[in-house]
N, C-alpha and C. Protein backbone atom coordinates (compact mmCIF):
# COMPACT_ATOMS: atom_id res chain seq x y z
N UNK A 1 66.72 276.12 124.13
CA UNK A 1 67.02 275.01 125.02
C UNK A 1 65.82 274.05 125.14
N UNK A 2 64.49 274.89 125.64
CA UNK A 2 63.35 273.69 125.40
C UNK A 2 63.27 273.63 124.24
N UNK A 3 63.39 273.50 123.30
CA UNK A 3 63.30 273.00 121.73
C UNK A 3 64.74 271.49 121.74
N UNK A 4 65.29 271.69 121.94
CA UNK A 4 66.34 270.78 122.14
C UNK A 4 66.04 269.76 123.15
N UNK A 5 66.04 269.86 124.12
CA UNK A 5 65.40 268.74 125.68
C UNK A 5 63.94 268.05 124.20
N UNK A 6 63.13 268.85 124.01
CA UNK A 6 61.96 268.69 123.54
C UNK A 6 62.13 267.26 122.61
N UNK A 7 63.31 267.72 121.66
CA UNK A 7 64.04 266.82 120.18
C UNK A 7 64.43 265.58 121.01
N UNK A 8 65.08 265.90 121.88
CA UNK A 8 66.05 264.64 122.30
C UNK A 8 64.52 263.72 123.31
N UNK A 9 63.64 264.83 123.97
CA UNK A 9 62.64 263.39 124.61
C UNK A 9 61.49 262.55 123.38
N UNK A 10 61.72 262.87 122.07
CA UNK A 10 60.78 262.88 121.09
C UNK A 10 61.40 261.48 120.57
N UNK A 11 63.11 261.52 120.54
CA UNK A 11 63.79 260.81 120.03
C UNK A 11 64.09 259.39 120.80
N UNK A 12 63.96 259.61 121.87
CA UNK A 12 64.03 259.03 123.43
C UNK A 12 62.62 257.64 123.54
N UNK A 13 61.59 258.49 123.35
CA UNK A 13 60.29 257.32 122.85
C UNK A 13 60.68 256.53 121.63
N UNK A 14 60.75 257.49 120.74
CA UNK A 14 61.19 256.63 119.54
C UNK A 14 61.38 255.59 119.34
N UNK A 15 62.95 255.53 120.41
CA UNK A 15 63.62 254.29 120.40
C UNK A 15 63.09 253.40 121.40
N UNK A 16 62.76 253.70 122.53
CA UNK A 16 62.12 252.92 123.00
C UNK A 16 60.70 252.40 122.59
N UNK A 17 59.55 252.72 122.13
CA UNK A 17 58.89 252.39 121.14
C UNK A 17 59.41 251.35 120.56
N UNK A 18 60.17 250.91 119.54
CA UNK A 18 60.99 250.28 118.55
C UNK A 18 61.43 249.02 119.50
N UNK A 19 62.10 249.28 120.61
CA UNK A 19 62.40 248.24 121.56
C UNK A 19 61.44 247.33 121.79
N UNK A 20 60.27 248.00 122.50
CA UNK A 20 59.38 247.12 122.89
C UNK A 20 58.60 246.36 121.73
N UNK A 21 58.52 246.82 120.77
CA UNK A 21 57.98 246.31 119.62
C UNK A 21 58.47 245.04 119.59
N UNK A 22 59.59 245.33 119.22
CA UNK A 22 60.64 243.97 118.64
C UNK A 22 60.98 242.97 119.69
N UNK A 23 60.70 243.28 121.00
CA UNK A 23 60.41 242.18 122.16
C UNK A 23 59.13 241.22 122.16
N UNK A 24 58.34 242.51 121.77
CA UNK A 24 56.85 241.31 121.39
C UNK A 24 57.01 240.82 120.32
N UNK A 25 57.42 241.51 119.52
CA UNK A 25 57.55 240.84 118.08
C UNK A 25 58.28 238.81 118.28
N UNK A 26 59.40 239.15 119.23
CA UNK A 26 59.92 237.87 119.15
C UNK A 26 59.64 236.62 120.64
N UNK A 27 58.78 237.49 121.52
CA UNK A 27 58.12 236.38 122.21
C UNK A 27 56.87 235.62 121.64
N UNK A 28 56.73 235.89 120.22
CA UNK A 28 55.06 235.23 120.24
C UNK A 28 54.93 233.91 119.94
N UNK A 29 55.72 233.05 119.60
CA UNK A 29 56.08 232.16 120.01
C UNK A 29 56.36 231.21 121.56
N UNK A 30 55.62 230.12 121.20
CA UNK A 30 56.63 228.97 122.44
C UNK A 30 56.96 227.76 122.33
N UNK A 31 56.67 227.53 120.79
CA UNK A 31 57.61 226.21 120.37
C UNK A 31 57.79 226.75 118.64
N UNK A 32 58.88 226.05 118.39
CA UNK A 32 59.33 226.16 116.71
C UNK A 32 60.32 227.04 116.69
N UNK A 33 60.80 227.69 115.69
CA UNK A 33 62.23 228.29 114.88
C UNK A 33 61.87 229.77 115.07
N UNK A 34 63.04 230.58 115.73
CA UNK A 34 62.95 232.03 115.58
C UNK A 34 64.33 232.21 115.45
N UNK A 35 64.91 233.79 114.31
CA UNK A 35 65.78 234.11 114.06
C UNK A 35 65.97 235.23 113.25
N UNK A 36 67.07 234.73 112.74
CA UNK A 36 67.69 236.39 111.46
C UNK A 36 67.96 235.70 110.31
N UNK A 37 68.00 236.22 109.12
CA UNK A 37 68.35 236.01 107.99
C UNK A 37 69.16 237.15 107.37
N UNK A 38 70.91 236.82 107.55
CA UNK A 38 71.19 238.28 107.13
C UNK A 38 71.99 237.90 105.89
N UNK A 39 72.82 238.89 105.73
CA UNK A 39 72.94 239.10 103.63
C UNK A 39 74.09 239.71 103.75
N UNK A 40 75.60 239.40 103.41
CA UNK A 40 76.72 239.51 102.97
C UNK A 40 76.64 240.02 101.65
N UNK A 41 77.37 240.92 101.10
CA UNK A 41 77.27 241.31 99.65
C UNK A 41 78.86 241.78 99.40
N UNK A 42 79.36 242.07 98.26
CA UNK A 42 80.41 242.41 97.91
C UNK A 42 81.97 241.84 98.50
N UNK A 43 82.75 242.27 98.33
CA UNK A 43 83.92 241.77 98.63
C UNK A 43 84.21 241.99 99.82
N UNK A 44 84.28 240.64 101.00
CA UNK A 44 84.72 240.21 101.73
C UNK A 44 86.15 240.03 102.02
N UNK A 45 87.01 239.93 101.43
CA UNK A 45 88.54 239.90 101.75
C UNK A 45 89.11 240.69 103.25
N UNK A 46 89.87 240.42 103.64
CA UNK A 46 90.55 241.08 104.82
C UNK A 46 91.49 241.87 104.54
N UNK A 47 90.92 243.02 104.53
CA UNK A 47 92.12 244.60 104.46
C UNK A 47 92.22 245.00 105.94
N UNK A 48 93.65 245.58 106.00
CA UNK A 48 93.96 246.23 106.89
C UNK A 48 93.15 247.82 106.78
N UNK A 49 93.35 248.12 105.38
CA UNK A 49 92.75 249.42 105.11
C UNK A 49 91.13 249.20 105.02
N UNK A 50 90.74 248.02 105.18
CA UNK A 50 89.03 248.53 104.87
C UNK A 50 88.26 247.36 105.85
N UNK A 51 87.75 247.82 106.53
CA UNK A 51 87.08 246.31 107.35
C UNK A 51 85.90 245.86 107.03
N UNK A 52 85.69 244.71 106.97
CA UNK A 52 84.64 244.07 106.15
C UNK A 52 82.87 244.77 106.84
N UNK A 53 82.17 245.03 106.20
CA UNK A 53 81.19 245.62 107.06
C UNK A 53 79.92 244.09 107.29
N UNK A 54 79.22 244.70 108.85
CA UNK A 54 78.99 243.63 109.14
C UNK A 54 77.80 243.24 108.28
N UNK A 55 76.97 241.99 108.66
CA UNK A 55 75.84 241.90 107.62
C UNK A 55 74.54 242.34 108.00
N UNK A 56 73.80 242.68 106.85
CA UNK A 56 72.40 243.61 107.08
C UNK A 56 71.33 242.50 107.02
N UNK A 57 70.31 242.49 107.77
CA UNK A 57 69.20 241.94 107.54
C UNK A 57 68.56 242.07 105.92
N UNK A 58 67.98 241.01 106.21
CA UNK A 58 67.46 240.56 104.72
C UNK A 58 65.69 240.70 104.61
N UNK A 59 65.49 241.36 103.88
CA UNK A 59 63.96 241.31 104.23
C UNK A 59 63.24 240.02 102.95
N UNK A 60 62.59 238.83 103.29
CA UNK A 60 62.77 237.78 102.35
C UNK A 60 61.74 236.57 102.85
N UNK A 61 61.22 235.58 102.39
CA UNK A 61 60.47 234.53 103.12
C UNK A 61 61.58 233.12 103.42
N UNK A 62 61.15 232.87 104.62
CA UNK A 62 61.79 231.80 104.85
C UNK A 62 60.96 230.45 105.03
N UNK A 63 61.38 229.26 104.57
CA UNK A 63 60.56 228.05 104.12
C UNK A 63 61.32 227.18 104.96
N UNK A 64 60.16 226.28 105.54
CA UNK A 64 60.36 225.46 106.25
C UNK A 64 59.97 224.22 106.09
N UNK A 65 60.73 223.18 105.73
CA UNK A 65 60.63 222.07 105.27
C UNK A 65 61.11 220.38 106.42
N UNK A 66 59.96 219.57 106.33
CA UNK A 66 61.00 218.57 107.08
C UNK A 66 61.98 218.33 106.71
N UNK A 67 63.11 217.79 107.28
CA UNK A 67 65.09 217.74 107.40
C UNK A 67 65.10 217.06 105.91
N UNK A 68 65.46 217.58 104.69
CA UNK A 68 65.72 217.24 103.75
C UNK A 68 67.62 217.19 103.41
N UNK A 69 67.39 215.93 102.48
CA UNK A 69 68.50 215.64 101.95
C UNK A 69 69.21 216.57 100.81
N UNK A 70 70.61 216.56 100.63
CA UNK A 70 71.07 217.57 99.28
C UNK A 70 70.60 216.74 98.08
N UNK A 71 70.33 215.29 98.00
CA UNK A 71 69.68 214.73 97.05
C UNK A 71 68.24 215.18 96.75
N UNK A 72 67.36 215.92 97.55
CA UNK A 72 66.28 215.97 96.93
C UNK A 72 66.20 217.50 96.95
N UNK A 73 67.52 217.88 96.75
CA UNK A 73 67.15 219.31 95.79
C UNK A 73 67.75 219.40 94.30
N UNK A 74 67.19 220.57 94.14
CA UNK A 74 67.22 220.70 92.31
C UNK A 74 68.18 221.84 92.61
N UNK A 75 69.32 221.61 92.29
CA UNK A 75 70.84 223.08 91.66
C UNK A 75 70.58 223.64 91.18
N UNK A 76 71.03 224.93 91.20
CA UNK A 76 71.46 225.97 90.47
C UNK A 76 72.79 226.30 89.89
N UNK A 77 73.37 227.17 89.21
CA UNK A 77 74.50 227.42 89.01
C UNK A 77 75.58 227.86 90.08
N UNK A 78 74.95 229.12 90.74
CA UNK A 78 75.27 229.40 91.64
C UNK A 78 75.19 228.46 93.04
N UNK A 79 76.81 228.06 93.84
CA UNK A 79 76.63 227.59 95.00
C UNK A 79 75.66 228.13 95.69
N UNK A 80 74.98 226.77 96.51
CA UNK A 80 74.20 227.95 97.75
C UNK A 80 72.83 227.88 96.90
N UNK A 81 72.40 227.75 95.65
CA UNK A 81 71.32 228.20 95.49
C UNK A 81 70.63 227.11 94.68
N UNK A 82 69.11 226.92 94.99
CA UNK A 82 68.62 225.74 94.48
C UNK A 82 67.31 226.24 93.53
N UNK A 83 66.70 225.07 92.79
CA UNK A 83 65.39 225.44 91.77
C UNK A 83 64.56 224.66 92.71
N UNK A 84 64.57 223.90 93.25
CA UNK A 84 63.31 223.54 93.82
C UNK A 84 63.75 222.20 94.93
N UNK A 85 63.07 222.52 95.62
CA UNK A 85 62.89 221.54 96.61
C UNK A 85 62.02 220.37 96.87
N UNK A 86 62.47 219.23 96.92
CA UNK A 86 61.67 217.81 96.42
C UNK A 86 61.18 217.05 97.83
N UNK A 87 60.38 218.13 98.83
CA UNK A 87 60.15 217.66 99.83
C UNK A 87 58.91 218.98 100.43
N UNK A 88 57.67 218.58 101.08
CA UNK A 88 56.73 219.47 101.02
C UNK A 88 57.26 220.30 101.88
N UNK A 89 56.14 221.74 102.02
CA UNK A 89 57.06 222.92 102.78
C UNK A 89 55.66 222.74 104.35
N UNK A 90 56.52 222.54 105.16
CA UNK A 90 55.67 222.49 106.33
C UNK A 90 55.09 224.12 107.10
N UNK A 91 56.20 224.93 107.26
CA UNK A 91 55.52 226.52 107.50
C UNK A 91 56.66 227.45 106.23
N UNK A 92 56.07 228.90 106.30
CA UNK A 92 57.08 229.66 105.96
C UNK A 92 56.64 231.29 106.67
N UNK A 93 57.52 232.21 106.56
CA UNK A 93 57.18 233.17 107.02
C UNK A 93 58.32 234.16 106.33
N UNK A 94 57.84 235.75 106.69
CA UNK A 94 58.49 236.61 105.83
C UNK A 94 59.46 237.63 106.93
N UNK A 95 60.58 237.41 106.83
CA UNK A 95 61.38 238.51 107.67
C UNK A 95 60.89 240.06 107.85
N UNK A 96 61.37 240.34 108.75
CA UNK A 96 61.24 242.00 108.88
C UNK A 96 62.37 242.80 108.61
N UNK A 97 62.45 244.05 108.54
CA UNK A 97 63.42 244.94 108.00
C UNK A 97 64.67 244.31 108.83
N UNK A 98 64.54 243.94 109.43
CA UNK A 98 65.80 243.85 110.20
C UNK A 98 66.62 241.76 109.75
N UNK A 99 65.79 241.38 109.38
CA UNK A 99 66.05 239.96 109.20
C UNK A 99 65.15 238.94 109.96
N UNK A 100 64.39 239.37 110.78
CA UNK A 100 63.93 238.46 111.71
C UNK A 100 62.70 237.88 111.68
N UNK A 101 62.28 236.81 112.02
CA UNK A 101 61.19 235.90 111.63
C UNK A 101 61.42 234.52 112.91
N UNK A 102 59.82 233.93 112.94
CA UNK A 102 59.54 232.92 114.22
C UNK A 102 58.80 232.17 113.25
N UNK A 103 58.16 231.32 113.61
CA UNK A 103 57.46 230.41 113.14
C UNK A 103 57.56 228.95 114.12
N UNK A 104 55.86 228.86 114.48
CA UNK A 104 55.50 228.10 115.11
C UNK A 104 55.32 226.55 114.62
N UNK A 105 56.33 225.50 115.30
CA UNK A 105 56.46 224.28 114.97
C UNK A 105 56.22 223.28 115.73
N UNK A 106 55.76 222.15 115.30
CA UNK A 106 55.97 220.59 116.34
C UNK A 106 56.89 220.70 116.46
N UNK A 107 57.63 219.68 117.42
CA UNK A 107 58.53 219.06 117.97
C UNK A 107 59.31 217.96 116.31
N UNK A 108 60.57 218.41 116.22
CA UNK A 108 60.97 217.70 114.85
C UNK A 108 62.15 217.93 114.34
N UNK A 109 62.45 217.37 113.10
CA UNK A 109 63.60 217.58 112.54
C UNK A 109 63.19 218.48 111.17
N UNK A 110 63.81 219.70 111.18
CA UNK A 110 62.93 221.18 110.07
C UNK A 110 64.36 221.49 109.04
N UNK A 111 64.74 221.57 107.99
CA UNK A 111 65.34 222.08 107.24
C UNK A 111 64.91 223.40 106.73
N UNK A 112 66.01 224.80 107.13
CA UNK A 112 65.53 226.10 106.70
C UNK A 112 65.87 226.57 105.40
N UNK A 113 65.20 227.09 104.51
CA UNK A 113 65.48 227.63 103.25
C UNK A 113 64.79 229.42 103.10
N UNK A 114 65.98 229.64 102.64
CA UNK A 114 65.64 231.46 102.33
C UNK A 114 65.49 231.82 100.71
N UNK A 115 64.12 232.77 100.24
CA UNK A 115 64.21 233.18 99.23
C UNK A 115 65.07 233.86 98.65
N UNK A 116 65.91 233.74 97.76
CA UNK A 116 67.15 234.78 97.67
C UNK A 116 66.92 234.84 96.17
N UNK A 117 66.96 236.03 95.56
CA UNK A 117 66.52 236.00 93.63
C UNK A 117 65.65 235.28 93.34
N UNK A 118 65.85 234.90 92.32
CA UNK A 118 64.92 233.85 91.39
C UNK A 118 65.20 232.46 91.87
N UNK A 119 65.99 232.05 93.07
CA UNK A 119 65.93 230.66 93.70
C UNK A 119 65.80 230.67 94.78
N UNK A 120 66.26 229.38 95.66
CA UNK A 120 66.12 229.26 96.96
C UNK A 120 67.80 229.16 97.68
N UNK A 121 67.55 229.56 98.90
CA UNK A 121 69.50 229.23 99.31
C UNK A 121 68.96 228.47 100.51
N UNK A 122 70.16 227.77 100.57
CA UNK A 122 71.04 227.45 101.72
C UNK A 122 72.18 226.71 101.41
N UNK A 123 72.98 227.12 102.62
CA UNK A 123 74.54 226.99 102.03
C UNK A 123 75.05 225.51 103.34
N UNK A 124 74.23 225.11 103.92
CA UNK A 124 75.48 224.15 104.83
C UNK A 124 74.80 222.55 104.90
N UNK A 125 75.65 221.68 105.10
CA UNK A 125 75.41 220.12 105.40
C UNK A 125 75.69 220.26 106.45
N UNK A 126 74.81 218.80 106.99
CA UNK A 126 75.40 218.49 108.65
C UNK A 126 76.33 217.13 107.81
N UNK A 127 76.69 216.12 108.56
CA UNK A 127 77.50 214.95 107.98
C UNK A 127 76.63 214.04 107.41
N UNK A 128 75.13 214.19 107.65
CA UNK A 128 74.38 212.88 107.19
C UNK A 128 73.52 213.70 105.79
N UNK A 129 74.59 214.68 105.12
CA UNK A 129 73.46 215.42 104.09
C UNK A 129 72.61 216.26 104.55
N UNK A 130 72.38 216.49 105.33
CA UNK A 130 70.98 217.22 105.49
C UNK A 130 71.33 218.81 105.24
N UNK A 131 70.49 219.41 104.52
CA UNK A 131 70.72 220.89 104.12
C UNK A 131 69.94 221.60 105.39
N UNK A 132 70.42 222.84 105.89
CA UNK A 132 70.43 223.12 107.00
C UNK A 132 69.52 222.95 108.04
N UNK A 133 70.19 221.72 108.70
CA UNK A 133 69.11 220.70 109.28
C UNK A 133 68.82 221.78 111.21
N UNK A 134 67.75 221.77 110.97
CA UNK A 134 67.21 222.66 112.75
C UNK A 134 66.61 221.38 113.47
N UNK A 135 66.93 221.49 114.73
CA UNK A 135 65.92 220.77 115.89
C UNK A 135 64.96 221.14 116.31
N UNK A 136 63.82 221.12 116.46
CA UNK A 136 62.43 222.01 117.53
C UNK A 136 62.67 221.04 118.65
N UNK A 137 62.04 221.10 119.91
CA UNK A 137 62.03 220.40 120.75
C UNK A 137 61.02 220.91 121.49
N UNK A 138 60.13 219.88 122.19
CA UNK A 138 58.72 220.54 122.73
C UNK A 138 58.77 221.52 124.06
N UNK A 139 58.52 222.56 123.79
CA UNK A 139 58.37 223.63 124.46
C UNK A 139 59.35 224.55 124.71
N UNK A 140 60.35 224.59 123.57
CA UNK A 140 61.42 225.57 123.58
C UNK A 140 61.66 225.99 121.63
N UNK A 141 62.01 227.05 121.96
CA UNK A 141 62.24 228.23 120.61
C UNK A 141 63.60 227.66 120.06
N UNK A 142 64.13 227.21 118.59
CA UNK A 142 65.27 226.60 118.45
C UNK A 142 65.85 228.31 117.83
N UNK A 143 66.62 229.17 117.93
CA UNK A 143 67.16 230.22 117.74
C UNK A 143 68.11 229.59 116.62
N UNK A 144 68.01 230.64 115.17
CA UNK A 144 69.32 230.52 114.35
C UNK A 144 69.36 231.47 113.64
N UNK A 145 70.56 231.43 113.07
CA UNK A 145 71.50 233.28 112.28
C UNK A 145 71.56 232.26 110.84
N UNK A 146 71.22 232.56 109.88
CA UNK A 146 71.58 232.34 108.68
C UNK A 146 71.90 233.81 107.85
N UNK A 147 73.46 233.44 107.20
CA UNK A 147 73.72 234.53 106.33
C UNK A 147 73.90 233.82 105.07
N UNK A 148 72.98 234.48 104.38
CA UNK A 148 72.93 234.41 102.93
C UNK A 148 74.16 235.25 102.28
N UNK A 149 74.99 234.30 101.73
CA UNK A 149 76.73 234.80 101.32
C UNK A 149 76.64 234.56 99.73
N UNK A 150 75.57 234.48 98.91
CA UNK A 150 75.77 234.44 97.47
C UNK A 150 75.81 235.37 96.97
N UNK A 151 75.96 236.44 97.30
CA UNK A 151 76.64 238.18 96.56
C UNK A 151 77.67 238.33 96.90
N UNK A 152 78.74 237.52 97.76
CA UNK A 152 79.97 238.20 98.65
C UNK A 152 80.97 237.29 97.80
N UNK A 153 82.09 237.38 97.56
CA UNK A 153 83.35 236.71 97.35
C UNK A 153 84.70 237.34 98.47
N UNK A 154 85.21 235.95 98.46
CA UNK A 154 85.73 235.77 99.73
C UNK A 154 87.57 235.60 99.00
């Protein structure tokens, strides 16, 4: 019995440990971009018999560029994925096991890009072109979820 109580208070820190981590981890910031970068893979379709599983963090660098146009990137074959970007990179930073990453910014207009293979992704326009265009605003954290969907078919 104390061997058991013992397991379960061992397991008990653990997780809490892990908690508090990842709280500091994402206050260290107080202006610029904090978030997830997660990763869709395989077949997506809607079965009754199989439910799509959700998406896993991506462990990967994420690049941060002022609000660039789809004109000043260089394609790939694959949707979603580019050779280079024709606009300088203002920060970047590298996710954690789980997807997550901050990065401290001015006040601005930031376009996010994720390392994914041998290129770069991002998958969305706003209406004026801009490839996934973020806001900072002075003295607040702009929070965003990007899922990287170039392994998944839909």
């Amino acid at each position: 019995m104390k061997a058991v109580l013992a397991f379960f208070f061992i397991i008990s820190l653990a997780f809490l440990g892990c908690a508090g981590s990842q709280t500091a981890q994402q206050s260290t910031i107080e202006q610029g971009i904090s978030g997830y970068i997660l990763q869709e893979k395989g077949n997506r379709m809607p079965s009754p018999d199989k439910p799509a599983s959700a998406p896993k963090g991506l462990k990967t660098m994420v690049f941060i560029h002022p609000v660039t146009e789809i004109t000043q990137l260089t394609k790939l074959a694959t949707p979603g994925l580019y050779q280079s970007i024709n606009t300088p990179a203002v920060a970047s930073a590298t996710t954690d096991s789980t997807g997550y990453f901050s990065v401290s910014l001015p006040p601005g207009s930031y376009s996010v890009f994720v390392k994914y293979g041998d290129g770069i992704y991002a998958n969305w326009l706003n209406e004026k072109n801009q490839v996934s265009p973020v806001e900072v605003l002075e003295h607040k954290v702009t929070t965003v979820k990007l899922t990287v969907s170039a392994g998944a078919s839909y």
